[in-house]
Each structure stands twice: as structure tokens, then as C-alpha cells.
C-alpha atoms as a PDB file:
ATOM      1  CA  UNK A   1      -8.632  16.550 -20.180  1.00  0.00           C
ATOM      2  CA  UNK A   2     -11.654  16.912 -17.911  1.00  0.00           C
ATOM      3  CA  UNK A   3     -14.482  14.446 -18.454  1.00  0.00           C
ATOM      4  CA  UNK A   4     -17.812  14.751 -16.221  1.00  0.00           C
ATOM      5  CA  UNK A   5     -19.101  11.934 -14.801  1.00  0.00           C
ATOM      6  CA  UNK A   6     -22.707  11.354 -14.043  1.00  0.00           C
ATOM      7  CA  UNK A   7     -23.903  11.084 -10.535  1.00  0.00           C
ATOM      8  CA  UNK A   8     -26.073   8.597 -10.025  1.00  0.00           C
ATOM      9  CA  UNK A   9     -27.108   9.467  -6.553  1.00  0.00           C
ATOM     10  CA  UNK A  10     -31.080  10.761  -5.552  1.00  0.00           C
ATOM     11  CA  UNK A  11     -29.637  11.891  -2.079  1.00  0.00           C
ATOM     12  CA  UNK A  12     -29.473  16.323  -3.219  1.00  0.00           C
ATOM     13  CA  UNK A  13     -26.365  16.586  -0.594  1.00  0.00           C
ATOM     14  CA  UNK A  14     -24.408  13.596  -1.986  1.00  0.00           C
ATOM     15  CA  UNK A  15     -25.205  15.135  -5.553  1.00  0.00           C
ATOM     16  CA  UNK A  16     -24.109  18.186  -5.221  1.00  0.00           C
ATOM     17  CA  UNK A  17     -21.037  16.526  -2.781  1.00  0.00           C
ATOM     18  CA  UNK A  18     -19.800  15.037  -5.862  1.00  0.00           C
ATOM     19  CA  UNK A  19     -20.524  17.732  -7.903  1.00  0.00           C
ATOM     20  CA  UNK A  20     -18.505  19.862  -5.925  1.00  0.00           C
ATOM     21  CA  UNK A  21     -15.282  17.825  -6.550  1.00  0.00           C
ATOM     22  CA  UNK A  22     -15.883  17.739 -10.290  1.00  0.00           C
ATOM     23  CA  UNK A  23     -15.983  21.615 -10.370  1.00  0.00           C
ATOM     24  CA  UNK A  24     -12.915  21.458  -8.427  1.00  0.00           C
ATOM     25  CA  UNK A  25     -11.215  19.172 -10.722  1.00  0.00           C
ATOM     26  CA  UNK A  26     -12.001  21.307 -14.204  1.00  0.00           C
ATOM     27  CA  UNK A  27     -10.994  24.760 -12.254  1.00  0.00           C
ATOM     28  CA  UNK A  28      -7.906  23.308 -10.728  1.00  0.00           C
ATOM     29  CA  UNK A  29      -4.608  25.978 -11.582  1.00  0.00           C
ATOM     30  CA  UNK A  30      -6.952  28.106 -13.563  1.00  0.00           C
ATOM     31  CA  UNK A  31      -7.622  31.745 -12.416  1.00  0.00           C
ATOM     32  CA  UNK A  32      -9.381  33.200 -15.460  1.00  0.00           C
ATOM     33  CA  UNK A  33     -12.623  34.521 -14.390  1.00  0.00           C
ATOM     34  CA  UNK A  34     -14.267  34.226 -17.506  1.00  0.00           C
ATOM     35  CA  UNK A  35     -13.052  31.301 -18.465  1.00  0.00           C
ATOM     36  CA  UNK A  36     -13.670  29.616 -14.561  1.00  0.00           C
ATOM     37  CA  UNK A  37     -17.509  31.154 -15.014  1.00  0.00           C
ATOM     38  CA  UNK A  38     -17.965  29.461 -18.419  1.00  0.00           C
ATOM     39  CA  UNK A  39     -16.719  25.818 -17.425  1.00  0.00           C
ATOM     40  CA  UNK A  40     -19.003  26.404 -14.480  1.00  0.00           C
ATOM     41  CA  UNK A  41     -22.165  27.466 -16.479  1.00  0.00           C
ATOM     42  CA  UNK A  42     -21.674  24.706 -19.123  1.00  0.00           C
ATOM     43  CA  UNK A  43     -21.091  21.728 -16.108  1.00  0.00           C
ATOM     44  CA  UNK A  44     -24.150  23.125 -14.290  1.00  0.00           C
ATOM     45  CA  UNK A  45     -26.499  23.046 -17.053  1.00  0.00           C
ATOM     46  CA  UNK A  46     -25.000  19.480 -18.139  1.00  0.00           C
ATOM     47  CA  UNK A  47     -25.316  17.954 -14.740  1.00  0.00           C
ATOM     48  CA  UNK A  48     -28.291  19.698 -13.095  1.00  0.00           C
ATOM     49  CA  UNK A  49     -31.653  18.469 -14.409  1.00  0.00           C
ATOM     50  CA  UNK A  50     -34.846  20.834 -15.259  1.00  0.00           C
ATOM     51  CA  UNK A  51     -32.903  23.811 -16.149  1.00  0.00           C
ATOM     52  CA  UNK A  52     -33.556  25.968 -19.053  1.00  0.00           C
ATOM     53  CA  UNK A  53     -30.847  28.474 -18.247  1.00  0.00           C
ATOM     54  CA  UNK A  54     -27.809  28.282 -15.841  1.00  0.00           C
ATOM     55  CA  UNK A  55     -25.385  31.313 -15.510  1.00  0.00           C
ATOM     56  CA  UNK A  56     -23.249  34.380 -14.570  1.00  0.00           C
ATOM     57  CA  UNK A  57     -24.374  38.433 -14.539  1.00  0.00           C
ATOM     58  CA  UNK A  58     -20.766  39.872 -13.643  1.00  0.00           C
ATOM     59  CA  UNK A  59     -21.122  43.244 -12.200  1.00  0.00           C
ATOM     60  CA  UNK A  60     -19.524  45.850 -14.442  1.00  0.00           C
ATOM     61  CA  UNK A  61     -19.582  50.124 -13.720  1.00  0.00           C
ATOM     62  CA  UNK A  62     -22.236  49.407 -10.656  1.00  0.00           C
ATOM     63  CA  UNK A  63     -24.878  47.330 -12.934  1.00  0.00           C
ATOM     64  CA  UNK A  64     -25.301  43.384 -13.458  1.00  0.00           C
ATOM     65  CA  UNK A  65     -23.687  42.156 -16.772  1.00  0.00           C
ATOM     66  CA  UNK A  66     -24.684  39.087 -18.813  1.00  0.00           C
ATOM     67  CA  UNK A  67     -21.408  36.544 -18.261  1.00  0.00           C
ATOM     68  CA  UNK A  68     -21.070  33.014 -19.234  1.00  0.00           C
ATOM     69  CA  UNK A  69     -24.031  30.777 -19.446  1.00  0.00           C
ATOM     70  CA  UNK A  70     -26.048  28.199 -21.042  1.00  0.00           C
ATOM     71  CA  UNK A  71     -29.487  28.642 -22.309  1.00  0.00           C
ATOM     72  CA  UNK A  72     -31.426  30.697 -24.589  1.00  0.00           C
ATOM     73  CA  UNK A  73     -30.142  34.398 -25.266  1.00  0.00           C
ATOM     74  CA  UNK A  74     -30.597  36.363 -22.546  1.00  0.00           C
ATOM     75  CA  UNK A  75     -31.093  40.155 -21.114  1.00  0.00           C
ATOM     76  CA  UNK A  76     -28.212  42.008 -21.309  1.00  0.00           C
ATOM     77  CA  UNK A  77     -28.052  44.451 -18.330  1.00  0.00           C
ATOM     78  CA  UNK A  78     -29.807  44.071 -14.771  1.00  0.00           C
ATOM     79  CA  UNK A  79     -29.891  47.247 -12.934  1.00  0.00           C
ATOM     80  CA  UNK A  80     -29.053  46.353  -9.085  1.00  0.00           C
ATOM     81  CA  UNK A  81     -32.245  45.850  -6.959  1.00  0.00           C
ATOM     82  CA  UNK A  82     -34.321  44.618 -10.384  1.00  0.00           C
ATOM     83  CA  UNK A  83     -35.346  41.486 -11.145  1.00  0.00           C
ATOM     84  CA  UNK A  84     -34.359  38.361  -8.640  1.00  0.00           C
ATOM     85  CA  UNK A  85     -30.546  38.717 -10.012  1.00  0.00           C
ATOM     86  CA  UNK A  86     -30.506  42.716  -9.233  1.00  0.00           C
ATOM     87  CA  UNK A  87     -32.530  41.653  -5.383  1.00  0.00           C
ATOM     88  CA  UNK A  88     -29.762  38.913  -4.454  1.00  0.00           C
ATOM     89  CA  UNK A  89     -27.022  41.644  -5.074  1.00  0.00           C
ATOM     90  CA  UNK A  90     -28.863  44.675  -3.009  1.00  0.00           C
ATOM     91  CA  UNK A  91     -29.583  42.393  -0.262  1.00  0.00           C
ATOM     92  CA  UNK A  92     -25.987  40.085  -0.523  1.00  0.00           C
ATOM     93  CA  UNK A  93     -28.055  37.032  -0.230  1.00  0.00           C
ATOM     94  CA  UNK A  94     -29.144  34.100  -2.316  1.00  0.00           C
ATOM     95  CA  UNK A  95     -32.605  34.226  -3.721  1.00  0.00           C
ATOM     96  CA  UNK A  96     -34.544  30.892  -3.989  1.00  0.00           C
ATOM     97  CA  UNK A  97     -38.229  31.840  -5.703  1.00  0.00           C
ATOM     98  CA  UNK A  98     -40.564  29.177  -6.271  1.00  0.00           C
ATOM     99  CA  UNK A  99     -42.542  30.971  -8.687  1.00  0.00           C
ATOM    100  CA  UNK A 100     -40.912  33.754 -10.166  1.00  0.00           C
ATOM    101  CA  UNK A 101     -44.269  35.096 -12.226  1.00  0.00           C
ATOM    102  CA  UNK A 102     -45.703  35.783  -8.337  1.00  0.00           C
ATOM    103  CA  UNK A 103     -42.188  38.044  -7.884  1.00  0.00           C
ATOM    104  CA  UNK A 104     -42.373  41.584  -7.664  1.00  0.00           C
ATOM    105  CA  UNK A 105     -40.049  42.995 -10.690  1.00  0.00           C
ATOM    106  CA  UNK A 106     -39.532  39.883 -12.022  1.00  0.00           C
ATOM    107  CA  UNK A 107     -37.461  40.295 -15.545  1.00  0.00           C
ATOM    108  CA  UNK A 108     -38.583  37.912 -17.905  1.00  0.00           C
ATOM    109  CA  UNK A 109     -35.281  37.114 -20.337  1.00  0.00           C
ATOM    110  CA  UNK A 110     -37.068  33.622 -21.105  1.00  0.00           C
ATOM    111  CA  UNK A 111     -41.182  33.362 -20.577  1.00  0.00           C
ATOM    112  CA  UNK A 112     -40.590  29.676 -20.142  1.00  0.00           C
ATOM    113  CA  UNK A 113     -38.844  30.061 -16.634  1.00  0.00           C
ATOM    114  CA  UNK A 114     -41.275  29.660 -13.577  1.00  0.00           C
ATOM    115  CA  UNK A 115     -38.719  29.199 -10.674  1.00  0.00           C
ATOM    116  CA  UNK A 116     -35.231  30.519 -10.071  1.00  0.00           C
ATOM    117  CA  UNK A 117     -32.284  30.629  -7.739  1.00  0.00           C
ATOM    118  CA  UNK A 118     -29.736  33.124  -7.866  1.00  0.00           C
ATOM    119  CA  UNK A 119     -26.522  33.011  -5.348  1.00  0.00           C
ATOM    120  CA  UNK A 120     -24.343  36.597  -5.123  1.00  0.00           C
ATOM    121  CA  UNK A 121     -20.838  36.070  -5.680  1.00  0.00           C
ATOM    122  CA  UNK A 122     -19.413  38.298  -2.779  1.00  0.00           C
ATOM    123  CA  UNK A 123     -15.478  38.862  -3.327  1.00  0.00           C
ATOM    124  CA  UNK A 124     -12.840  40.523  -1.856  1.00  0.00           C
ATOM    125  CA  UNK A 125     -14.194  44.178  -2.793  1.00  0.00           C
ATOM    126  CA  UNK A 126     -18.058  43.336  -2.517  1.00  0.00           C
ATOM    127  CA  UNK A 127     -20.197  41.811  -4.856  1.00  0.00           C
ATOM    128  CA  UNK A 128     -18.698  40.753  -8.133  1.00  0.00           C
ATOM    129  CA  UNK A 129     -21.769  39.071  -9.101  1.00  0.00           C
ATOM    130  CA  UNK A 130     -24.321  36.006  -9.541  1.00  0.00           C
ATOM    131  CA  UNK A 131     -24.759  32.616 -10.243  1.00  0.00           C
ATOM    132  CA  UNK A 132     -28.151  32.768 -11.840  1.00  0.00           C
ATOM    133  CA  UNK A 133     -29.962  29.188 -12.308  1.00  0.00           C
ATOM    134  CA  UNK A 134     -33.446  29.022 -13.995  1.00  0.00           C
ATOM    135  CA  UNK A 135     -35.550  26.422 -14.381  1.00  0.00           C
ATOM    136  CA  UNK A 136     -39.102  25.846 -16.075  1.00  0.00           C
ATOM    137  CA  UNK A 137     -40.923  23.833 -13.478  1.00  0.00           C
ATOM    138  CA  UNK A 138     -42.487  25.902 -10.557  1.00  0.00           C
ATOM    139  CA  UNK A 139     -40.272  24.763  -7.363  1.00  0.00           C
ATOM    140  CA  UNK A 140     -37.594  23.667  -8.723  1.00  0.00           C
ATOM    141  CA  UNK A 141     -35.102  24.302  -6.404  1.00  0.00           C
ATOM    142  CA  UNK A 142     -35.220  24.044  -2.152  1.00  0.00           C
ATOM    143  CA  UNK A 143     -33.046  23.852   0.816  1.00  0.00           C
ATOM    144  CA  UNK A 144     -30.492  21.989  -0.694  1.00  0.00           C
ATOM    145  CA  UNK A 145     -30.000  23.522  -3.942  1.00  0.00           C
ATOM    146  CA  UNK A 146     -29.238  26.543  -2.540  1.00  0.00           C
ATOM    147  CA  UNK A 147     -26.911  24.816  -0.133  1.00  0.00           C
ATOM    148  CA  UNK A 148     -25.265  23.228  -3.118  1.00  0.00           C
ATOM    149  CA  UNK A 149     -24.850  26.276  -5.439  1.00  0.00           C
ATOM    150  CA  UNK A 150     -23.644  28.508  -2.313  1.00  0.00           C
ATOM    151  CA  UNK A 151     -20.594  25.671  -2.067  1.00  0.00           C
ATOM    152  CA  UNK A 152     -20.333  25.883  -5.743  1.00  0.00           C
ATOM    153  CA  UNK A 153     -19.680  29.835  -5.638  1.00  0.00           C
ATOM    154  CA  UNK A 154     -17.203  29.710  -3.256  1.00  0.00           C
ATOM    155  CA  UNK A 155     -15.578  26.775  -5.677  1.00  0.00           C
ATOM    156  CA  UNK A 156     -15.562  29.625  -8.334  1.00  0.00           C
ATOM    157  CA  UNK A 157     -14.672  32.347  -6.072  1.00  0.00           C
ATOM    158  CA  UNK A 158     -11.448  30.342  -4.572  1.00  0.00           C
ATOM    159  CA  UNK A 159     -10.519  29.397  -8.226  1.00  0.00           C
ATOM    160  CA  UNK A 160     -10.311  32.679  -9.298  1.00  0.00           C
ATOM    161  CA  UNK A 161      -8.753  34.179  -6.464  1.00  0.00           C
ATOM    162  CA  UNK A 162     -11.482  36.122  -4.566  1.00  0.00           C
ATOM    163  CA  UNK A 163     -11.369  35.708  -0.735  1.00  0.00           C
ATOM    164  CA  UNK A 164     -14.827  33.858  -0.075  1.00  0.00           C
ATOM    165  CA  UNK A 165     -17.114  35.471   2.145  1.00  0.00           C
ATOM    166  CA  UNK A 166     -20.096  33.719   3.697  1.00  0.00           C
ATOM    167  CA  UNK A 167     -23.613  34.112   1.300  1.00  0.00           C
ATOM    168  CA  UNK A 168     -26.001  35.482   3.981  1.00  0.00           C
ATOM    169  CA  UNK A 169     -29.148  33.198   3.025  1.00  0.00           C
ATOM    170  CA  UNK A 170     -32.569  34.346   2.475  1.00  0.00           C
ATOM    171  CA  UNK A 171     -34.432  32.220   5.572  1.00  0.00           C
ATOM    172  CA  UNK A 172     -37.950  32.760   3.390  1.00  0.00           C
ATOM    173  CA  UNK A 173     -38.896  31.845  -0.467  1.00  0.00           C
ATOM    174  CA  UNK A 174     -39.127  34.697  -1.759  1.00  0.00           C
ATOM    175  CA  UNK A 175     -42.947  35.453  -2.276  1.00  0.00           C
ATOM    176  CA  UNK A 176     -45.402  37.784  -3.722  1.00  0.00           C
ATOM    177  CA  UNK A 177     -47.085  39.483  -1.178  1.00  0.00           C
END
């Protein structure tokens, strides 16, 4: 049976190091993609701090559809190219926004959320969807969250048998203009 562990460790990239392995560990042999998506979900929102909602959209007949997650209820269906989830899957790259209130289309499934970061799951045929992390501090995430969740996709996309391809990162926080 699969126990996390805390990581005591203030150091992002040994964090997310060891989280890395513990994903690994709980998705070892298993293939399921809904079942690999919901361990994930429920072991990021238990060992990342300051999140009100951590996630999966799964894309289903050309739109994003809600997966596994943790958090309050949330929206449904995400048309691609709305919202930060439907940007990240138009452009194949992760979206880090410090302030999502100050984004452009910005879907508002929780009004508490003020920063997010969403990483496109890009399989063997494409995109097959996002992680989708929320949190209710402005600025919650940086550099090395994204670096973290990128690793932790291609965890989940190994597990379940997708061939990994690279997440093309966004080299700017995405901004209002």
C-alpha cells in the first residue's frame, strides 16, 4: 500500500525531486488513465501547499473535459483556446499566470483562485490534456513549479503509456496587456 511521506525540504527542486519518486512509486504497473490522473490529483493537492484546486481537463471530441481532481466543483467543459487551460492546449505549452484576474478570458470555476499553472499533457497523438493547478495567493507558482509539474506530466504520461514529448515552455508569465 502506498503511503506519502512528507518532504521536509525548502529547496523547490529537491521538493519536487522527491516528489517525483513518490508519484512514481503509487503509478508503478498501473496504466489506467483515469485512475493514474486521480492518484496524481489527490497526491498533488496533499503535498503541494497553497492550492485550492489541483487537476486534470482530459480532452474529449476536440474540447477540454473536467478529469480527476481535488478542490471545489468545477467547470465542466473548456473550449480549446479559452481560459488558461484552453491557451496551454492551443499553444502546446505550459501556462504559469501570476494573476489570473489580469488574464484575458480567464474562466472563473472558483472566484477564490488568483494564480494558476496549467502544463499540456502532449501524447502520442497530440494533446490529451492538462494538469491544471490553482492556487489562491497571487504568485504562487515560478520557475520551478513549472519545472516540477512538467517532470510530473511526463511521470503520468509514461505511466499510462503515452510516448512523452517535450512541454514547449512559455519563456513569459503570462500577462494582461
Amino acid at each position: 500500500m502506498f503511503e506519502a511521506r512528507g518532504i521536509d525540504s525548502t529547496d523547490k527542486a529537491e521538493f519536487y525531486r522527491e516528489l517525483a519518486g513518490q508519484l512514481e512509486a503509487l503509478l508503478a504497473g498501473e496504466r489506467d488513465t483515469i485512475a493514474n490522473a486521480a492518484n496524481t490529483a489527490a497526491l498533488l493537492f496533499q503535498m503541494l501547499p497553497d492550492l485550492n484546486w489541483a487537476g486534470f481537463y482530459l480532452m474529449r471530441e476536440g474540447e477540454l473535459v473536467l478529469g480527476p481532481f481535488q478542490g471545489k466543483p468545477a467547470c465542466v467543459r473548456i473550449p480549446v483556446g479559452r481560459g488558461v487551460c484552453g491557451a496551454a492546449v492551443e499553444r502546446r505549452a505550459t501556462m504559469l499566470v501570476e494573476d489570473v484576474h489580469a488574464f484575458p478570458g480567464h474562466i472563473a470555476c472558483d472566484a477564490a483562485s488568483r494564480s494558476e499553472l496549467v502544463v499540456p499533457l502532449i501524447g502520442r497523438d497530440g494533446v490529451i490534456g492538462v494538469i491544471d493547478l490553482d492556487s489562491p495567493s497571487p504568485a504562487r507558482f515560478d520557475a520551478a513549479d513549472q519545472a516540477g509539474i512538467e517532470r510530473i506530466a511526463a511521470i503520468w504520461l509514461a505511466a499510462c503509456g503515452e510516448a512523452a514529448a517535450p512541454v514547449l515552455a512559455q519563456p513569459a508569465l503570462a500577462q494582461a496587456s
